[in-house]
C-alpha atoms as a PDB file:
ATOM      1  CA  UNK A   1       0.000   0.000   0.000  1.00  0.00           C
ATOM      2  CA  UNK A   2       0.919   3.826  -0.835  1.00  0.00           C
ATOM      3  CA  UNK A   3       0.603   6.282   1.104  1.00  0.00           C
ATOM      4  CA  UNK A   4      -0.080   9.999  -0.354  1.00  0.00           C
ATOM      5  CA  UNK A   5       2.854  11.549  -1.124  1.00  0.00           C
ATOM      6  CA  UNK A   6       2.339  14.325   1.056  1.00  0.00           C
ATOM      7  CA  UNK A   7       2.415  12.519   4.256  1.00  0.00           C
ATOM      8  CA  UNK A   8       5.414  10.737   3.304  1.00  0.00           C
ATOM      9  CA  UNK A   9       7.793  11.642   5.915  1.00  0.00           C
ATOM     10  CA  UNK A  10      12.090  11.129   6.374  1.00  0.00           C
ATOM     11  CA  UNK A  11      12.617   7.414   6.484  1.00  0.00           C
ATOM     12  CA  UNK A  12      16.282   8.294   8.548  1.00  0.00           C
ATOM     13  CA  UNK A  13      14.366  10.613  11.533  1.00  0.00           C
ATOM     14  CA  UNK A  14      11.945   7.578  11.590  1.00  0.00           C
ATOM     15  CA  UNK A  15      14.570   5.085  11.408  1.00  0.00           C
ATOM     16  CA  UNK A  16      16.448   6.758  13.856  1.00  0.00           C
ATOM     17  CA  UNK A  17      13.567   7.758  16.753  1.00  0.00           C
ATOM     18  CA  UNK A  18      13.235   4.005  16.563  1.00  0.00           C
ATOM     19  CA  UNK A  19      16.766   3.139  17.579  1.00  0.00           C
ATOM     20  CA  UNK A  20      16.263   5.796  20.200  1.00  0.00           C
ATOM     21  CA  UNK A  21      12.491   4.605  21.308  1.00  0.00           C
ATOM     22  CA  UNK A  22      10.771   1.608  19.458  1.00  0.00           C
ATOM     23  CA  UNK A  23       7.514   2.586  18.443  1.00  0.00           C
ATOM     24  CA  UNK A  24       8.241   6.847  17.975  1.00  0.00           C
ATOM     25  CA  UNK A  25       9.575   6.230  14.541  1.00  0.00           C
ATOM     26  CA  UNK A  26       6.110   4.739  13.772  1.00  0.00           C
ATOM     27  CA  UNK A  27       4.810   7.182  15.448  1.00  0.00           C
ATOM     28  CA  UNK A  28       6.348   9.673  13.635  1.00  0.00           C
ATOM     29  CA  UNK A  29       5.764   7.621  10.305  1.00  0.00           C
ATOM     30  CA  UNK A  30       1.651   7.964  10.685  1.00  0.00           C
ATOM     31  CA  UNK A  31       1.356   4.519  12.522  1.00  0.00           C
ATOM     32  CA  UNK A  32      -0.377   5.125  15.337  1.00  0.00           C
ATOM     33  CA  UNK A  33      -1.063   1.768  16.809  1.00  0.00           C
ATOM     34  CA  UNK A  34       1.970   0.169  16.077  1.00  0.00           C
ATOM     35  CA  UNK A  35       3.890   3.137  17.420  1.00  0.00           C
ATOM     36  CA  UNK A  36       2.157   2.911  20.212  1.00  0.00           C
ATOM     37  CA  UNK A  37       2.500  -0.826  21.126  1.00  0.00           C
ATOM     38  CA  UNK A  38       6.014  -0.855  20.706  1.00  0.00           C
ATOM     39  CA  UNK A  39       5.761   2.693  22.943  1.00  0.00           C
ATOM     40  CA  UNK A  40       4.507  -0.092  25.855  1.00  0.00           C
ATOM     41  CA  UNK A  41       7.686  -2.072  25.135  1.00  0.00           C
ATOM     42  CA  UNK A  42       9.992   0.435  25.162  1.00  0.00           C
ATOM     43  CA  UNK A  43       8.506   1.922  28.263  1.00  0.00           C
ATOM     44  CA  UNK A  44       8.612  -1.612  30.179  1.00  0.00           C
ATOM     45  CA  UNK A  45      12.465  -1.959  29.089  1.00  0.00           C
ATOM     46  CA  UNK A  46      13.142   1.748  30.089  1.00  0.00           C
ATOM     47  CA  UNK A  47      11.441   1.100  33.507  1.00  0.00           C
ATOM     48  CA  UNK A  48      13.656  -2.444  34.023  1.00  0.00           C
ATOM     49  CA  UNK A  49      17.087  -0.777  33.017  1.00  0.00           C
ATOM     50  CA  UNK A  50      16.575   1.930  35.458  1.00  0.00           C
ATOM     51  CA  UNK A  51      15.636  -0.440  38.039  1.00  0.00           C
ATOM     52  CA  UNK A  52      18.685  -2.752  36.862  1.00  0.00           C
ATOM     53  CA  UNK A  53      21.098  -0.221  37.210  1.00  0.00           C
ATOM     54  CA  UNK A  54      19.769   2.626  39.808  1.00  0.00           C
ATOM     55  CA  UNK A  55      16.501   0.749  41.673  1.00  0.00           C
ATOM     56  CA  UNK A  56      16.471  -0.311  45.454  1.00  0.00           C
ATOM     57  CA  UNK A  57      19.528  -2.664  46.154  1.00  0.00           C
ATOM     58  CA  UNK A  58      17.627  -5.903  45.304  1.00  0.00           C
ATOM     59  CA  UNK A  59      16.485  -5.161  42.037  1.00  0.00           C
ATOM     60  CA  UNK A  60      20.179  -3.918  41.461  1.00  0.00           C
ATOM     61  CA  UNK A  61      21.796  -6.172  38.912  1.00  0.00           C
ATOM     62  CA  UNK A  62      24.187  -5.525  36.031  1.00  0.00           C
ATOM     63  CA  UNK A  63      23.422  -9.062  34.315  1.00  0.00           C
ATOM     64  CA  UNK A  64      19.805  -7.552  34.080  1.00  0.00           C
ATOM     65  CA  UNK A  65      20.838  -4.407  32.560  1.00  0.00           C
ATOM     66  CA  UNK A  66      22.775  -6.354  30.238  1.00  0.00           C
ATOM     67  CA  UNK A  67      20.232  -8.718  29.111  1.00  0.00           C
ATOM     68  CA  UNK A  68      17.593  -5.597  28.769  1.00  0.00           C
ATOM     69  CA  UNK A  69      19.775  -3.962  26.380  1.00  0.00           C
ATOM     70  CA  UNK A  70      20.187  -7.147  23.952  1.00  0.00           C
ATOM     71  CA  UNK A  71      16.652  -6.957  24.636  1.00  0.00           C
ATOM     72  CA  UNK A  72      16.354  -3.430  23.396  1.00  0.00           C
ATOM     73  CA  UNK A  73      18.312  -4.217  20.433  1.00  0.00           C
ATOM     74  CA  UNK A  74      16.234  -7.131  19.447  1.00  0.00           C
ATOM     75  CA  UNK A  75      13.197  -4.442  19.650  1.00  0.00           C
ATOM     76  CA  UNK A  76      14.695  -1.575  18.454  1.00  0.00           C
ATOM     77  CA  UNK A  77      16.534  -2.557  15.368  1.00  0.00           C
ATOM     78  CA  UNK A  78      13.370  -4.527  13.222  1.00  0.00           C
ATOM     79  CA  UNK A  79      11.489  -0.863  14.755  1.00  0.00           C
ATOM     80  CA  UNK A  80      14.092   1.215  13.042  1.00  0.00           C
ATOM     81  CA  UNK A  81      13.360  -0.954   9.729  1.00  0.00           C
ATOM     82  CA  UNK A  82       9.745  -0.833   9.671  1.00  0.00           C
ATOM     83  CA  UNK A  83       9.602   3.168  10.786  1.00  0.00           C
ATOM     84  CA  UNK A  84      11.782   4.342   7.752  1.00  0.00           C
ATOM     85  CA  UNK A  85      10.045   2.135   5.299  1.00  0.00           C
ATOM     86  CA  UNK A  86       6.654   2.975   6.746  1.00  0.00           C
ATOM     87  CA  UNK A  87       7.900   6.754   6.292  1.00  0.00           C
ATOM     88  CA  UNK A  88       8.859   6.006   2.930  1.00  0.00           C
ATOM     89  CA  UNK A  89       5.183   5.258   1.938  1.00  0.00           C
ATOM     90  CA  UNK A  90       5.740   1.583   2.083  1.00  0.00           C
ATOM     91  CA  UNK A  91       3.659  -1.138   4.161  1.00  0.00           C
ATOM     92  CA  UNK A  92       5.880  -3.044   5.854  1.00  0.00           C
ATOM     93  CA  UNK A  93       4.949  -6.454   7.072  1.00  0.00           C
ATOM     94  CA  UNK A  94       6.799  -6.373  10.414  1.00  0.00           C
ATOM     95  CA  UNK A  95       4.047  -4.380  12.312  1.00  0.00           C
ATOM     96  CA  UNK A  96       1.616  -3.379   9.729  1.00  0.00           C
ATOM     97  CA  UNK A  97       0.177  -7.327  10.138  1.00  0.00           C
ATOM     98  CA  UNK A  98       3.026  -8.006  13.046  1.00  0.00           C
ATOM     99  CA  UNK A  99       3.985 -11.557  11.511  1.00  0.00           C
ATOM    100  CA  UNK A 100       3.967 -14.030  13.481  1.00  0.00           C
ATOM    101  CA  UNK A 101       7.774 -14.462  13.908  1.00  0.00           C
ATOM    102  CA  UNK A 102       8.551 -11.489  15.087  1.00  0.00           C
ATOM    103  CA  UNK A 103       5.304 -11.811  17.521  1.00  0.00           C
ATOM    104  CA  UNK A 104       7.167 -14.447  19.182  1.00  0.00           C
ATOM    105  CA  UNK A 105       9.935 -12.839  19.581  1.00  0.00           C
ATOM    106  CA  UNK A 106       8.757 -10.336  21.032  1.00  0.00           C
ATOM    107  CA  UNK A 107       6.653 -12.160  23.206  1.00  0.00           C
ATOM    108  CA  UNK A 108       9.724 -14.417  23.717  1.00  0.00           C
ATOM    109  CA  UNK A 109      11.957 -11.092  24.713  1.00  0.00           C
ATOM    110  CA  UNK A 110       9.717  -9.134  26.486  1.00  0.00           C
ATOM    111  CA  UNK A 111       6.874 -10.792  27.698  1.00  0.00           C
ATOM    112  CA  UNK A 112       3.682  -9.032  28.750  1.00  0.00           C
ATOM    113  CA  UNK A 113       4.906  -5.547  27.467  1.00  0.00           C
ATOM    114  CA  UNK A 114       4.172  -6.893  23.900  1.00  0.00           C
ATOM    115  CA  UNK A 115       0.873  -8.242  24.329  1.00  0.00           C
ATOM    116  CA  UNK A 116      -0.619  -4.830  23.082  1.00  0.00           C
ATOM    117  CA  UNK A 117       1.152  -6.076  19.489  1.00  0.00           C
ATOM    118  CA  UNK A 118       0.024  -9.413  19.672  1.00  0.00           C
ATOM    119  CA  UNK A 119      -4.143  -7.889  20.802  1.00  0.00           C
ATOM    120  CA  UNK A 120      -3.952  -5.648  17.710  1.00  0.00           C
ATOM    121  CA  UNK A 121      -2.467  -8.379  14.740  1.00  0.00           C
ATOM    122  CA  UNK A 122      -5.210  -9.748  12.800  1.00  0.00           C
ATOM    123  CA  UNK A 123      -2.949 -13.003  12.328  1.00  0.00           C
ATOM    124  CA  UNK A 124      -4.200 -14.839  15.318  1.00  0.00           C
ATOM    125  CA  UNK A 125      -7.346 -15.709  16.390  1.00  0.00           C
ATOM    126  CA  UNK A 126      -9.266 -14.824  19.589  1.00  0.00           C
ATOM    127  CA  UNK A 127      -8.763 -18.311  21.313  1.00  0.00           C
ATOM    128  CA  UNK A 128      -4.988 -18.172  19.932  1.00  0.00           C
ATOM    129  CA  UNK A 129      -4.482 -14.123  21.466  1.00  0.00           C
ATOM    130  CA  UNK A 130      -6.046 -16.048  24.683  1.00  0.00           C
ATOM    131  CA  UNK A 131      -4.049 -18.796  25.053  1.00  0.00           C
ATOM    132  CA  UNK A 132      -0.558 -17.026  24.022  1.00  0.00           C
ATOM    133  CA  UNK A 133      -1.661 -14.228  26.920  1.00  0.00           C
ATOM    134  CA  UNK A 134      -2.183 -16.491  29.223  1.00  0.00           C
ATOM    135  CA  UNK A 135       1.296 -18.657  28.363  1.00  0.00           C
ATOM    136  CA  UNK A 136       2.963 -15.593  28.921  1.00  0.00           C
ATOM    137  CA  UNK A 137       1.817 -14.851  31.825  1.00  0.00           C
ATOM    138  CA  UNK A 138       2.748 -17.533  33.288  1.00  0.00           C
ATOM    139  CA  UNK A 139       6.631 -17.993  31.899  1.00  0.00           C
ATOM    140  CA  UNK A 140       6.969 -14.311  33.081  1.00  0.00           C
ATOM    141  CA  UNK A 141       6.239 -14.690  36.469  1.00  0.00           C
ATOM    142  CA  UNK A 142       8.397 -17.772  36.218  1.00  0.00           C
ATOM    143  CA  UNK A 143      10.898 -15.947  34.569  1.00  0.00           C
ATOM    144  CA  UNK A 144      10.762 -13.051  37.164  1.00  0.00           C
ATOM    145  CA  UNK A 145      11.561 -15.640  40.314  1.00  0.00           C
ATOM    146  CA  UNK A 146      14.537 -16.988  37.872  1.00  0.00           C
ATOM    147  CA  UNK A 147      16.087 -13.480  37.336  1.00  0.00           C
ATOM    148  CA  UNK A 148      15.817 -12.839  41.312  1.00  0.00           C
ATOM    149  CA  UNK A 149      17.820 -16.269  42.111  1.00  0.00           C
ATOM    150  CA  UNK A 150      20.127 -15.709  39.433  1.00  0.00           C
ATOM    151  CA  UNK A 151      20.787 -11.987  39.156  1.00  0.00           C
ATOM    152  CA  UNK A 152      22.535 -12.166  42.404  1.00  0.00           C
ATOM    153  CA  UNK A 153      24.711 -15.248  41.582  1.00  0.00           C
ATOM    154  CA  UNK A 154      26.283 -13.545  38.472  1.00  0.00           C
ATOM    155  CA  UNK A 155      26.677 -10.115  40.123  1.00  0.00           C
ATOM    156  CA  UNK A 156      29.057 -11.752  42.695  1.00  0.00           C
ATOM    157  CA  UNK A 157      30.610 -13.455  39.556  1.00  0.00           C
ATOM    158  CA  UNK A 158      30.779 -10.394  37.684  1.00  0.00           C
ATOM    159  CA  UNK A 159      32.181  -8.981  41.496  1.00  0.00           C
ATOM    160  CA  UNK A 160      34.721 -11.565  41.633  1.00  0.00           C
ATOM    161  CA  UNK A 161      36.257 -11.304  38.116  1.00  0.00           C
ATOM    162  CA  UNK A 162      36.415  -7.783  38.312  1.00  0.00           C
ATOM    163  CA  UNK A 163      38.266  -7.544  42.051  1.00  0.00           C
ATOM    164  CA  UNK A 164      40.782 -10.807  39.973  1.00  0.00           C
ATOM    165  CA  UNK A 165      41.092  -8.187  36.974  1.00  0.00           C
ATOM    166  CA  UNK A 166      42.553  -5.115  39.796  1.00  0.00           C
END
C-alpha cells in the first residue's frame, strides 16, 4: 500500500527515533497503533534498566541491565526498519500485520509488554491471542523468580572477576 505523497515523511528521523524509542519512529511515520504498542515495550524496558542499574539494592543487577539492552536491540533494530520504510510510503509487514515471527519474539523477549502487538495483529485468532496471553503470563512470572535467584549469583561473579582483573 501507498501512502499519499504528502504525508510521506524522512525514512532516517523515523529510522532513527526508533533506535532511540521503538515505536516513535512509527509514530512519527503515521502509525499510530503500532507506534504505540512498541511505545509499551519500550517503556517496560526503560522502567527495568533503570531499576537494573539505579533501583532499590535488590532489584540492582548488572546481568539484568545487560540482558535488557540485547533486549532493546532485538526491539529496536526490526522498529528502526519498519519506521523508515513505513515513512517512505511503504507497508511493511513487520508491524503493519506483526507476523507471526517477530510476535514471538517479542513475546519471547519481552513478555507481557508486547501483548498490546500481539491484541492488535489480525494473524491470530481470539482463542490463539487467549491462550498465548495467558502462556505468557505464566513464563513471566516464572521468569521473574529466575532473574531474582540468578541476578545475584552472576553479580558476585561479575564482582569476583572484576576484584581478579585489579
Amino acid at each position: 500500500m501507498r501512502y499519499n505523497v504528502r504525508m510521506r515523511r524522512s525514512g532516517w528521523l523515523a529510522a532513527v527515533l526508533s533506535v532511540i524509542a521503538p515505536g516513535l519512529g512509527q509514530w512519527y511515520a503515521g502509525h499510530r497503533a503500532g507506534g504505540a504498542a512498541m511505545l509499551c515495550i519500550t517503556l517496560g524496558l526503560w522502567v527495568g534498566l533503570a531499576l537494573a542499574l539505579a533501583g532499590p539494592p535488590a532489584m540492582r543487577s548488572r546481568f539484568g541491565a545487560v540482558m535488557l539492552l540485547v533486549v532493546y536491540g532485538i526491539a529496536a533494530v526490526p522498529a528502526a526498519v519498519d519506521a523508515a520504510q513505513r515513512a517512505a510510503g511503504r507497508e511493511t509487514p513487520l508491524l503493519a500485520n506483526a507476523s507471526v515471527w517477530y510476535l514471538l519474539v517479542m513475546l519471547a523477549s519481552v513478555g507481557p509488554l508486547a501483548l498490546p502487538l500481539l491484541w492488535q495483529s489480525p494473524r491470530l485468532s481470539r482463542r490463539a491471542k487467549i491462550a498465548w496471553t495467558i502462556a505468557v503470563a505464566v513464563v513471566a512470572v516464572l521468569s521473574t523468580a529466575f532473574i531474582l535467584v540468578l541476578g545475584p549469583v552472576f553479580d558476585r561473579l561479575f564482582d569476583t572477576l572484576q576484584s581478579s582483573l585489579e
